[in-house]
C-alpha atoms as a PDB file:
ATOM      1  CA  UNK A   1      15.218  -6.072  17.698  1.00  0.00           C
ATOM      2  CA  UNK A   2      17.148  -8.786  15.086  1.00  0.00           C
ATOM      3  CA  UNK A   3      19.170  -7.249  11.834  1.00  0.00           C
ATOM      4  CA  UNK A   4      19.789  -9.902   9.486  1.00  0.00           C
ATOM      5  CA  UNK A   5      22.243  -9.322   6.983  1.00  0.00           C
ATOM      6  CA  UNK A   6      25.178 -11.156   5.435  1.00  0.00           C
ATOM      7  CA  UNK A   7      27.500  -8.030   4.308  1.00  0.00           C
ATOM      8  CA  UNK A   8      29.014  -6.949   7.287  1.00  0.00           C
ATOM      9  CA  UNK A   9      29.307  -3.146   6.512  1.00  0.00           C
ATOM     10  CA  UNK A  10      25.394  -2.954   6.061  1.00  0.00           C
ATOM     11  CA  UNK A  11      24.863  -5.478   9.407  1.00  0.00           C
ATOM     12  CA  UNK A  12      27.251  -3.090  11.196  1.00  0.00           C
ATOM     13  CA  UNK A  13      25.484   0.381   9.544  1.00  0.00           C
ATOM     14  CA  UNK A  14      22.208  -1.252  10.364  1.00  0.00           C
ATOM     15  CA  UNK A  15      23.395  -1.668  13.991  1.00  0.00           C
ATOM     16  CA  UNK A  16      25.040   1.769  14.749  1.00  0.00           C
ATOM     17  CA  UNK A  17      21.574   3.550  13.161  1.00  0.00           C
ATOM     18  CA  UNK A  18      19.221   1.569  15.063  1.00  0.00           C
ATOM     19  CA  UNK A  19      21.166   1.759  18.543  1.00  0.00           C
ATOM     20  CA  UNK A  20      20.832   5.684  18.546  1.00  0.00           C
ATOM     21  CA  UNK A  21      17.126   5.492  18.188  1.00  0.00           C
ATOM     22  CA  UNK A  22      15.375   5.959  21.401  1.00  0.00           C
ATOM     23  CA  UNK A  23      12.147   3.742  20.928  1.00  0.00           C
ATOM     24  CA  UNK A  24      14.619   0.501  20.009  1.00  0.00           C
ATOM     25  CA  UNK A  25      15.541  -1.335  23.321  1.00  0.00           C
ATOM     26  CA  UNK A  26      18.863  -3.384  22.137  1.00  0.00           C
ATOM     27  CA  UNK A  27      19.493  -4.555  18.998  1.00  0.00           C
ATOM     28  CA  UNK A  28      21.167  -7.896  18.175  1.00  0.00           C
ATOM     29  CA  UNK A  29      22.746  -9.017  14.659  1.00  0.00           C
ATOM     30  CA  UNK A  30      23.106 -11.959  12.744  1.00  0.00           C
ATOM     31  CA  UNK A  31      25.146 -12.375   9.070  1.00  0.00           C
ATOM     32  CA  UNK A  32      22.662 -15.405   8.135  1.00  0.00           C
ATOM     33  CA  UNK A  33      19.413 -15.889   7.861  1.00  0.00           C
ATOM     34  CA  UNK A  34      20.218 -19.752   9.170  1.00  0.00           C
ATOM     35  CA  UNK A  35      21.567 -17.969  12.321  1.00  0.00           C
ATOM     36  CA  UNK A  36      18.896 -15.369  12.113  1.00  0.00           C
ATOM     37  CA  UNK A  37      15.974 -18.106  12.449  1.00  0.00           C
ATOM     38  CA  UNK A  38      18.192 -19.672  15.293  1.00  0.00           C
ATOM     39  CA  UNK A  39      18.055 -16.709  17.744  1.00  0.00           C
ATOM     40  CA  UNK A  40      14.018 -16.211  16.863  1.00  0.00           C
ATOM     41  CA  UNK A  41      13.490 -19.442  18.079  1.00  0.00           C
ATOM     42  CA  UNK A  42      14.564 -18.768  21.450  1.00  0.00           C
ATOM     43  CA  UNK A  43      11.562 -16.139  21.191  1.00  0.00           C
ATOM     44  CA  UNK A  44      12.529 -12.148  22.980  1.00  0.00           C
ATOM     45  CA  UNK A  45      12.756 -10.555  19.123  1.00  0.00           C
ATOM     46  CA  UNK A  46      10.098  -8.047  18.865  1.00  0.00           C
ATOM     47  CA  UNK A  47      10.802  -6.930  15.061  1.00  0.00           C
ATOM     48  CA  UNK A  48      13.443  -8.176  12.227  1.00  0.00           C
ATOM     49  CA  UNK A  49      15.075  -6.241   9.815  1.00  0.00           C
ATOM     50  CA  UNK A  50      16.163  -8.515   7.286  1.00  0.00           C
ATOM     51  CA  UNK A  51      18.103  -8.006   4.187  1.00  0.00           C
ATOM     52  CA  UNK A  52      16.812  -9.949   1.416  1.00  0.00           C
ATOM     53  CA  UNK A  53      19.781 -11.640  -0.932  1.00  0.00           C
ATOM     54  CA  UNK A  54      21.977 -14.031   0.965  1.00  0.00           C
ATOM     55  CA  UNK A  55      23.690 -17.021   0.467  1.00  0.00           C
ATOM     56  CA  UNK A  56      21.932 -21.002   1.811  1.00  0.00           C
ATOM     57  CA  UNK A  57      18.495 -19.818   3.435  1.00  0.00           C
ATOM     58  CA  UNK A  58      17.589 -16.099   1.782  1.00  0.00           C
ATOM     59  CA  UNK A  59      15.467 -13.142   3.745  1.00  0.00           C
ATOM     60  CA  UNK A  60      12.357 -13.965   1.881  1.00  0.00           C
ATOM     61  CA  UNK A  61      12.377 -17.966   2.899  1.00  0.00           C
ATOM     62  CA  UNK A  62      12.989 -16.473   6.362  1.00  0.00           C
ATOM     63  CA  UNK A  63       9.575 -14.472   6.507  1.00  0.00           C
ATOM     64  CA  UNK A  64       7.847 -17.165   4.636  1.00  0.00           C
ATOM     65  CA  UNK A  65       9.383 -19.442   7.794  1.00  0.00           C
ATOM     66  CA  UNK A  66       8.416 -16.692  10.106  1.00  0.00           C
ATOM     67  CA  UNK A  67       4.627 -16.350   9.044  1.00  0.00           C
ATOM     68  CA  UNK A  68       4.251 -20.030  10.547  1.00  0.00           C
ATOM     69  CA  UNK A  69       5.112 -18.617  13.866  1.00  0.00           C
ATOM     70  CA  UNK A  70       2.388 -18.005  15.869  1.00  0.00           C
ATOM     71  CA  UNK A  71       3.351 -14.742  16.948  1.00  0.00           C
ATOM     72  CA  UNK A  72       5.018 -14.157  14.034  1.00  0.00           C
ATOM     73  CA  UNK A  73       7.666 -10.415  14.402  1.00  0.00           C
ATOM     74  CA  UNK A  74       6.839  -7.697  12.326  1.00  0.00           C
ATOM     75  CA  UNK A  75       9.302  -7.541   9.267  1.00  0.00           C
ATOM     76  CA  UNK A  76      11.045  -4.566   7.715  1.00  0.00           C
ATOM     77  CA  UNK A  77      13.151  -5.331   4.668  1.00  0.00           C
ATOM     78  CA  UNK A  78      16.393  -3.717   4.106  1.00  0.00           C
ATOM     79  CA  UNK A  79      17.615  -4.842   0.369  1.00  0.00           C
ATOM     80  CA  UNK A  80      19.636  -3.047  -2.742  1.00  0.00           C
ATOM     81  CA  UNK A  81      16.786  -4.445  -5.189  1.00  0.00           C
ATOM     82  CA  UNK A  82      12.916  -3.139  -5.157  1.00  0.00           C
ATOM     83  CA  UNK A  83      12.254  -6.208  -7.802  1.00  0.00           C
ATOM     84  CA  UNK A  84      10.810  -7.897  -4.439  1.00  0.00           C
ATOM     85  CA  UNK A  85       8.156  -5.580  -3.409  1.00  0.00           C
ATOM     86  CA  UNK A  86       5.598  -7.895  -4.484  1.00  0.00           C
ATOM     87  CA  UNK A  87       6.764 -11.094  -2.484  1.00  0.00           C
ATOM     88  CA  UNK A  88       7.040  -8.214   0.268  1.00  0.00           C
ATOM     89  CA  UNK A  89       3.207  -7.229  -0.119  1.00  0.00           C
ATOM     90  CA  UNK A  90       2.344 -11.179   0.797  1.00  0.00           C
ATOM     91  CA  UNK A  91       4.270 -11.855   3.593  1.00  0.00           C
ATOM     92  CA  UNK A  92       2.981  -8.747   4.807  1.00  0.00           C
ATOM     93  CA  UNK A  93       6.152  -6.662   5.462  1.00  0.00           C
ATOM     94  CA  UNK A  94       5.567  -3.680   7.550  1.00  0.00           C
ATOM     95  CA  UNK A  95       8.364  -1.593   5.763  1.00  0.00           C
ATOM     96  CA  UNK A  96      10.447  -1.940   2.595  1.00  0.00           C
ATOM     97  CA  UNK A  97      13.957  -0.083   2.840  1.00  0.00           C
ATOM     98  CA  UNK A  98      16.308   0.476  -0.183  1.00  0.00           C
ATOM     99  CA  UNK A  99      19.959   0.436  -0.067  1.00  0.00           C
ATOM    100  CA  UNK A 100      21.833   2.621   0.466  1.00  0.00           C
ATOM    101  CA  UNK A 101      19.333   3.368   3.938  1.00  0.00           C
ATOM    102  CA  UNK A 102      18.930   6.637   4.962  1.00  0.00           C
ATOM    103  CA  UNK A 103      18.941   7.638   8.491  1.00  0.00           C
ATOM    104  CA  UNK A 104      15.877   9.220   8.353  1.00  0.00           C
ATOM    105  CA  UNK A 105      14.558   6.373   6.289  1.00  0.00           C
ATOM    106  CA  UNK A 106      15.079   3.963   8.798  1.00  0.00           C
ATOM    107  CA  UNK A 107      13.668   5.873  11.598  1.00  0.00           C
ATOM    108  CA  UNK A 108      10.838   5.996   9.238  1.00  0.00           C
ATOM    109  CA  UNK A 109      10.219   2.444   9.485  1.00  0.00           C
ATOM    110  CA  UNK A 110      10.900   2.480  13.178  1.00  0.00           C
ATOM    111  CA  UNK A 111       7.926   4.365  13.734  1.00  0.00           C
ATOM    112  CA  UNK A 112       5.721   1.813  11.539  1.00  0.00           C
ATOM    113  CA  UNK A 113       6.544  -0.706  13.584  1.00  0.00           C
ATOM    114  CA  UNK A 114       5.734   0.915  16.927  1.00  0.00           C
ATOM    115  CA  UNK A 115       2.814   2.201  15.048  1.00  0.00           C
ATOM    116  CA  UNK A 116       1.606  -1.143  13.933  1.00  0.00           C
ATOM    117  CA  UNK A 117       2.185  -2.531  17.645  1.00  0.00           C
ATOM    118  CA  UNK A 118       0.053  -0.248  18.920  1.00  0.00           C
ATOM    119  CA  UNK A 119      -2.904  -1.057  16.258  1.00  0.00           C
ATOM    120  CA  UNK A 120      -2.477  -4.264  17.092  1.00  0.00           C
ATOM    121  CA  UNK A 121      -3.150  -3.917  20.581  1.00  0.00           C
ATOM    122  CA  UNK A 122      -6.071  -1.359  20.011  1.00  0.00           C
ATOM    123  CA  UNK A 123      -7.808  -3.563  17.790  1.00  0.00           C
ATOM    124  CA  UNK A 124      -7.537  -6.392  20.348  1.00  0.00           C
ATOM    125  CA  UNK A 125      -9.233  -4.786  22.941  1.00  0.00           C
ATOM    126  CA  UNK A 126     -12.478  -3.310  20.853  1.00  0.00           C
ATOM    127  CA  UNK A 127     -13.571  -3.753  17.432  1.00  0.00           C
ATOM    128  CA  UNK A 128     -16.944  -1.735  15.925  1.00  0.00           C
ATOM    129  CA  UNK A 129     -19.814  -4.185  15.745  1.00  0.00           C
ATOM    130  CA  UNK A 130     -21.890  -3.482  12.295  1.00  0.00           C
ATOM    131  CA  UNK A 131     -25.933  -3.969  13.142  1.00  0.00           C
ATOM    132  CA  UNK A 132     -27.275  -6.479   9.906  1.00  0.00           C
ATOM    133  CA  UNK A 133     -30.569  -7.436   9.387  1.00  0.00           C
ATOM    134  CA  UNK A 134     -32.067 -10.271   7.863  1.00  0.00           C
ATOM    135  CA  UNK A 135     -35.735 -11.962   8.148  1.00  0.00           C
ATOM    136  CA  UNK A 136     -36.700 -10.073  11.258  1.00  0.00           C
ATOM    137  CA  UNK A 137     -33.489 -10.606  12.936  1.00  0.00           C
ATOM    138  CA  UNK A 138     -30.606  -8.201  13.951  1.00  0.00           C
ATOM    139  CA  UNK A 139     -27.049  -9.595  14.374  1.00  0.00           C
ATOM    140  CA  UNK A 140     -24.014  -7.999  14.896  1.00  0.00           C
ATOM    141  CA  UNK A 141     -21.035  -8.711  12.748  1.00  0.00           C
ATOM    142  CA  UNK A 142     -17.238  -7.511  13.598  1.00  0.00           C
ATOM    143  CA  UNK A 143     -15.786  -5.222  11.526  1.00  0.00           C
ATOM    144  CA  UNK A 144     -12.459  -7.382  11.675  1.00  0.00           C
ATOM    145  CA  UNK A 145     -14.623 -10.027  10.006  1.00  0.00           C
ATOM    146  CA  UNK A 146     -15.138  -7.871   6.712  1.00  0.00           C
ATOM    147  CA  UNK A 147     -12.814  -9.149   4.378  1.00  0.00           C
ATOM    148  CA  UNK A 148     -14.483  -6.711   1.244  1.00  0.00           C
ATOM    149  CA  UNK A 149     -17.164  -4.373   0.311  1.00  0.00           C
ATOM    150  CA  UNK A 150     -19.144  -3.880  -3.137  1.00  0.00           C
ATOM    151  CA  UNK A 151     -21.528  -1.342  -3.761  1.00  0.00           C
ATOM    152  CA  UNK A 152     -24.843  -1.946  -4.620  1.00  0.00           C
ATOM    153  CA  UNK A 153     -26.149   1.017  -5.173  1.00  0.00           C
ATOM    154  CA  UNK A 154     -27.169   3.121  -2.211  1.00  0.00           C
ATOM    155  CA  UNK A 155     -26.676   0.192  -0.520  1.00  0.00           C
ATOM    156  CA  UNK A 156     -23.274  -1.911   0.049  1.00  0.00           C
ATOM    157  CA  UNK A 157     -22.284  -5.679   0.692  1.00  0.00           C
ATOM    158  CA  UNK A 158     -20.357  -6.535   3.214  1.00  0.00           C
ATOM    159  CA  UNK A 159     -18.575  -9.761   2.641  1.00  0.00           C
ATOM    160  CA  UNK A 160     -17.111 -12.095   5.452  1.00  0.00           C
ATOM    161  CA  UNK A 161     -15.933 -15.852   5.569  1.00  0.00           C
ATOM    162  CA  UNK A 162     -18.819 -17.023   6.146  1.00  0.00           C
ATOM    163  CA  UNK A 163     -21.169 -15.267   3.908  1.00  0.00           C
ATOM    164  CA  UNK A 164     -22.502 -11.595   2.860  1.00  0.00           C
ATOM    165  CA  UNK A 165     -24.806  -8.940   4.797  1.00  0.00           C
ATOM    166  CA  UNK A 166     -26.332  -5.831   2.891  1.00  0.00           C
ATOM    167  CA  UNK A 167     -26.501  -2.685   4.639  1.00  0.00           C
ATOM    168  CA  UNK A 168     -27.816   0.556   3.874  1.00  0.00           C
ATOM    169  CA  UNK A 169     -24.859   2.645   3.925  1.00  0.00           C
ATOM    170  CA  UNK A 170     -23.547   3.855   0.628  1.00  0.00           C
ATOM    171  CA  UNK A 171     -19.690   2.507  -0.529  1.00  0.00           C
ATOM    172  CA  UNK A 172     -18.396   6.049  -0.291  1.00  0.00           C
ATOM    173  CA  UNK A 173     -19.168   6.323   3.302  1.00  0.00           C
ATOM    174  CA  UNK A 174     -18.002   3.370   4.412  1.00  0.00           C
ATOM    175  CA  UNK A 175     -14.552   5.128   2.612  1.00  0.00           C
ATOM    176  CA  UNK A 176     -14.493   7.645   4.230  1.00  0.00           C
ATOM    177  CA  UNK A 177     -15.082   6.216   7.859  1.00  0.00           C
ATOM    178  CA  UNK A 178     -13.591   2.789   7.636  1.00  0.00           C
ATOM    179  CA  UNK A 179     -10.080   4.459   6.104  1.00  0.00           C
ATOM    180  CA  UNK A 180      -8.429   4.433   9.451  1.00  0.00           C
ATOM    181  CA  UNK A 181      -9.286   0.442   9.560  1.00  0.00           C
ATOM    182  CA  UNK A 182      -7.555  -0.438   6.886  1.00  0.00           C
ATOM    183  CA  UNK A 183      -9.913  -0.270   4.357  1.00  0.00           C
ATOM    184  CA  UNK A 184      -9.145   1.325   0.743  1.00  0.00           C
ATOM    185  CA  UNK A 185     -10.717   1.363  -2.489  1.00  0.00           C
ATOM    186  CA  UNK A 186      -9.747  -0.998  -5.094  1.00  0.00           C
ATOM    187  CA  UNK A 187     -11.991  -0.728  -7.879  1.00  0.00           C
ATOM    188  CA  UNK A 188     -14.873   1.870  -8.403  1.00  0.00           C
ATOM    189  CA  UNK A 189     -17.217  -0.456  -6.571  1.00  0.00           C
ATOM    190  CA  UNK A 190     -14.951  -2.133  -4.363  1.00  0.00           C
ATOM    191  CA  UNK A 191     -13.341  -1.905  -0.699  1.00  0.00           C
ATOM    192  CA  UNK A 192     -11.315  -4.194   0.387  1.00  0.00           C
ATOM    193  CA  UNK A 193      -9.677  -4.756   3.801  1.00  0.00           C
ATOM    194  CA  UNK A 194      -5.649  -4.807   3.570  1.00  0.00           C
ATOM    195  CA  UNK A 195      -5.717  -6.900   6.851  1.00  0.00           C
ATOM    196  CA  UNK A 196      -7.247 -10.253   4.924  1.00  0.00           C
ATOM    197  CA  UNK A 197      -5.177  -9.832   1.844  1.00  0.00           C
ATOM    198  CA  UNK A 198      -3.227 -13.104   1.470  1.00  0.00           C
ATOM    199  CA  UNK A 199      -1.898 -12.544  -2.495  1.00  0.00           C
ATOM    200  CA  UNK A 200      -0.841  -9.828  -4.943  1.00  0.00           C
ATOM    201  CA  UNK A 201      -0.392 -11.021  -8.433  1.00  0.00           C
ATOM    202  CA  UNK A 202       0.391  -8.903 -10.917  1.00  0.00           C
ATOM    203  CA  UNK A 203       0.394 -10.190 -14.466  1.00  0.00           C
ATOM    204  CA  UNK A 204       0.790  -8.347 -17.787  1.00  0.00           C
ATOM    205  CA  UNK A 205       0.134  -5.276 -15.782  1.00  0.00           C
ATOM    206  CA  UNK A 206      -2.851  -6.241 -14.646  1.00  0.00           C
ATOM    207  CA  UNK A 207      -3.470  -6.127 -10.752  1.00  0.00           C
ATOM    208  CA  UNK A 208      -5.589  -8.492  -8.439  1.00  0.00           C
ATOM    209  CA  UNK A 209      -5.447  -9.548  -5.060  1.00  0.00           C
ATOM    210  CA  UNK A 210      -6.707 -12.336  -3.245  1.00  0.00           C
ATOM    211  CA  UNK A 211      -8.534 -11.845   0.178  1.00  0.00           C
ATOM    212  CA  UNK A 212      -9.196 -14.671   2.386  1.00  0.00           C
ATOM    213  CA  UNK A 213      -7.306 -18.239   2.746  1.00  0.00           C
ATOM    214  CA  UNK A 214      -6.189 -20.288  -0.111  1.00  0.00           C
ATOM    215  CA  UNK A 215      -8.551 -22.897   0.832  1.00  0.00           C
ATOM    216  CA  UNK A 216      -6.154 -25.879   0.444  1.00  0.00           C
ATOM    217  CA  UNK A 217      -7.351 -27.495   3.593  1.00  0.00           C
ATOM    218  CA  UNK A 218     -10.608 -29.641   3.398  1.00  0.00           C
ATOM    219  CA  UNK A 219     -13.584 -28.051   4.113  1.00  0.00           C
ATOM    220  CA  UNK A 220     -12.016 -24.550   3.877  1.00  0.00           C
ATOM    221  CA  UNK A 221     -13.473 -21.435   1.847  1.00  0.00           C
ATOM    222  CA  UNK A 222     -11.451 -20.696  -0.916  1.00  0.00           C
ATOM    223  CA  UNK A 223      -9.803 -16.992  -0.916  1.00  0.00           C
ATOM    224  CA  UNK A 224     -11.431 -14.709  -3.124  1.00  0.00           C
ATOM    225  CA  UNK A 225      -9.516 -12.689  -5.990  1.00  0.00           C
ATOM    226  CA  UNK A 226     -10.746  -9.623  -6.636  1.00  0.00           C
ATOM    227  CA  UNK A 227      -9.232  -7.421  -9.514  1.00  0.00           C
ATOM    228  CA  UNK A 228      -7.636  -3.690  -8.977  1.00  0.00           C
ATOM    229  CA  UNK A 229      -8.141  -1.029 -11.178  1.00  0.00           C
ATOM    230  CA  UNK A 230      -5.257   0.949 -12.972  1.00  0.00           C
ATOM    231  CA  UNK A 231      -5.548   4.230 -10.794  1.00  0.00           C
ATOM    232  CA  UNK A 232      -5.573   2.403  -8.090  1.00  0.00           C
ATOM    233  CA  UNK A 233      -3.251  -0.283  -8.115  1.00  0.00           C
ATOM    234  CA  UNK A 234      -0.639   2.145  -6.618  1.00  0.00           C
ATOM    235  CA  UNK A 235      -2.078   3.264  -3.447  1.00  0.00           C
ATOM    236  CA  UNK A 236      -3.190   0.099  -2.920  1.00  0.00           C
ATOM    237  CA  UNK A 237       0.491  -1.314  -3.092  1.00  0.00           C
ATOM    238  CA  UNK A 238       1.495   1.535  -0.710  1.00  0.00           C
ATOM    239  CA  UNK A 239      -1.121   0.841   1.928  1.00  0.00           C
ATOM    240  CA  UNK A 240      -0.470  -2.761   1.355  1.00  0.00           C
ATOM    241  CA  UNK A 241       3.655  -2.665   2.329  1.00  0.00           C
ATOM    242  CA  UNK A 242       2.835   0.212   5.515  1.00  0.00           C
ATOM    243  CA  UNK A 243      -0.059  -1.750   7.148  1.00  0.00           C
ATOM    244  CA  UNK A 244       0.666  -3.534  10.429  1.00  0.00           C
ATOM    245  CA  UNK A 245       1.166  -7.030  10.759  1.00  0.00           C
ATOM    246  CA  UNK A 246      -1.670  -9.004  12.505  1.00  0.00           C
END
């Protein structure tokens, strides 16, 4: 485990609370995020908690850096300011800790971390194949695939990269089944999977999110945005800055 952090009371605090936690193995420190990138090079760093403000290369250039990787370390963020939640939300963060950190905080985020590990490895080993028809034909589409859902009516559309598939299973069930996957409700008609969210923009107060890639590269899909209603936009956010990394 790497703590990043350029105050040395909070890099030394970080250290001491981590160290008496049974689940972490060692923990090594680094006061820059220059330094930080340095020792995750050399590879061995199963998780980085990285403060956010620091002088030359900050902690949010870091896990931009980091999501190039191709095992890229879960993140937890350890900052004074929660203006950065958002930019947290993309770079998919597992945790988000606020200054002054709590003992019982932090162990908090230790968990989500193991937990995440765990899903991670659990998800590699099965995933539930949805039956589809079409003309005749009966294919079998990974649920990992399923970027969103819309109802349509009794029915409900699931949407993938590489097109759409209706079934006939009303939205509310898949809810209620497809919760544990990462799956929440967006919009009254709407499910989307927290594992292919790429963006969170929020503007004027309104909420959407993007799922799928940009689609910079040539011959690449664009993402799709898909807006976020009021009384949701919270839990959303929430299931958004706890979920795994992939």
């Amino acid at each position: 485990m790497l703590v990043v952090d350029d105050e040395r009371p909070s890099l030394d605090e970080l250290e001491w609370l981590l160290s008496r936690d049974a689940r972490v193995a060692s923990v090594r420190t680094c006061d820059s995020a220059t330094d930080g990138l340095r020792v995750l090079r050399e590879g061995d760093v199963d998780c980085v908690f990285l403060d956010i403000q620091m002088p030359g290369l900050t902690g949010l250039e870091l896990a931009e850096v980091l999501t190039r990787f191709k095992e890229p370390p879960p993140i937890v963020f350890v900052t004074a300011h929660e203006a950065h939640a958002v930019e947290a939300f993309d770079l998919r963060a597992v945790d988000y800790v606020l200054k002054p950190v709590r003992a019982e905080r932090l162990a908090e985020a230790v968990r989500r971390v193991v937990d995440g590990a765990g899903e991670r490895v659990a998800t590699a080993v099965a995933d539930v194949q949805i039956p589809v028809e079409r003309g005749g034909v009966t294919r079998f589409v990974p649920r990992s695939a399923v970027t969103h859902v819309e109802a349509q009516g009794d029915y409900a559309r699931l949407h993938t990269a590489s097109g759409s598939h209706l079934v006939r299973v009303p939205l509310s069930t898949l809810e209620e089944e497809w919760a544990d996957a990462g799956f929440v409700r967006i919009h009254r008609s709407v499910l989307v999977a927290t594992a292919h969210v790429t963006q969170v923009r929020m503007e004027s107060g309104r909420c959407t999110v993007v799922v799928g890639a940009p689609g910079t590269a040539p011959g690449t899909a664009p993402g799709t945005e898909l807006v976020v209603s009021r009384r949701n936009t919270r839990e959303l956010r929430e299931r958004l800055l706890h979920r795994g990394p992939e």
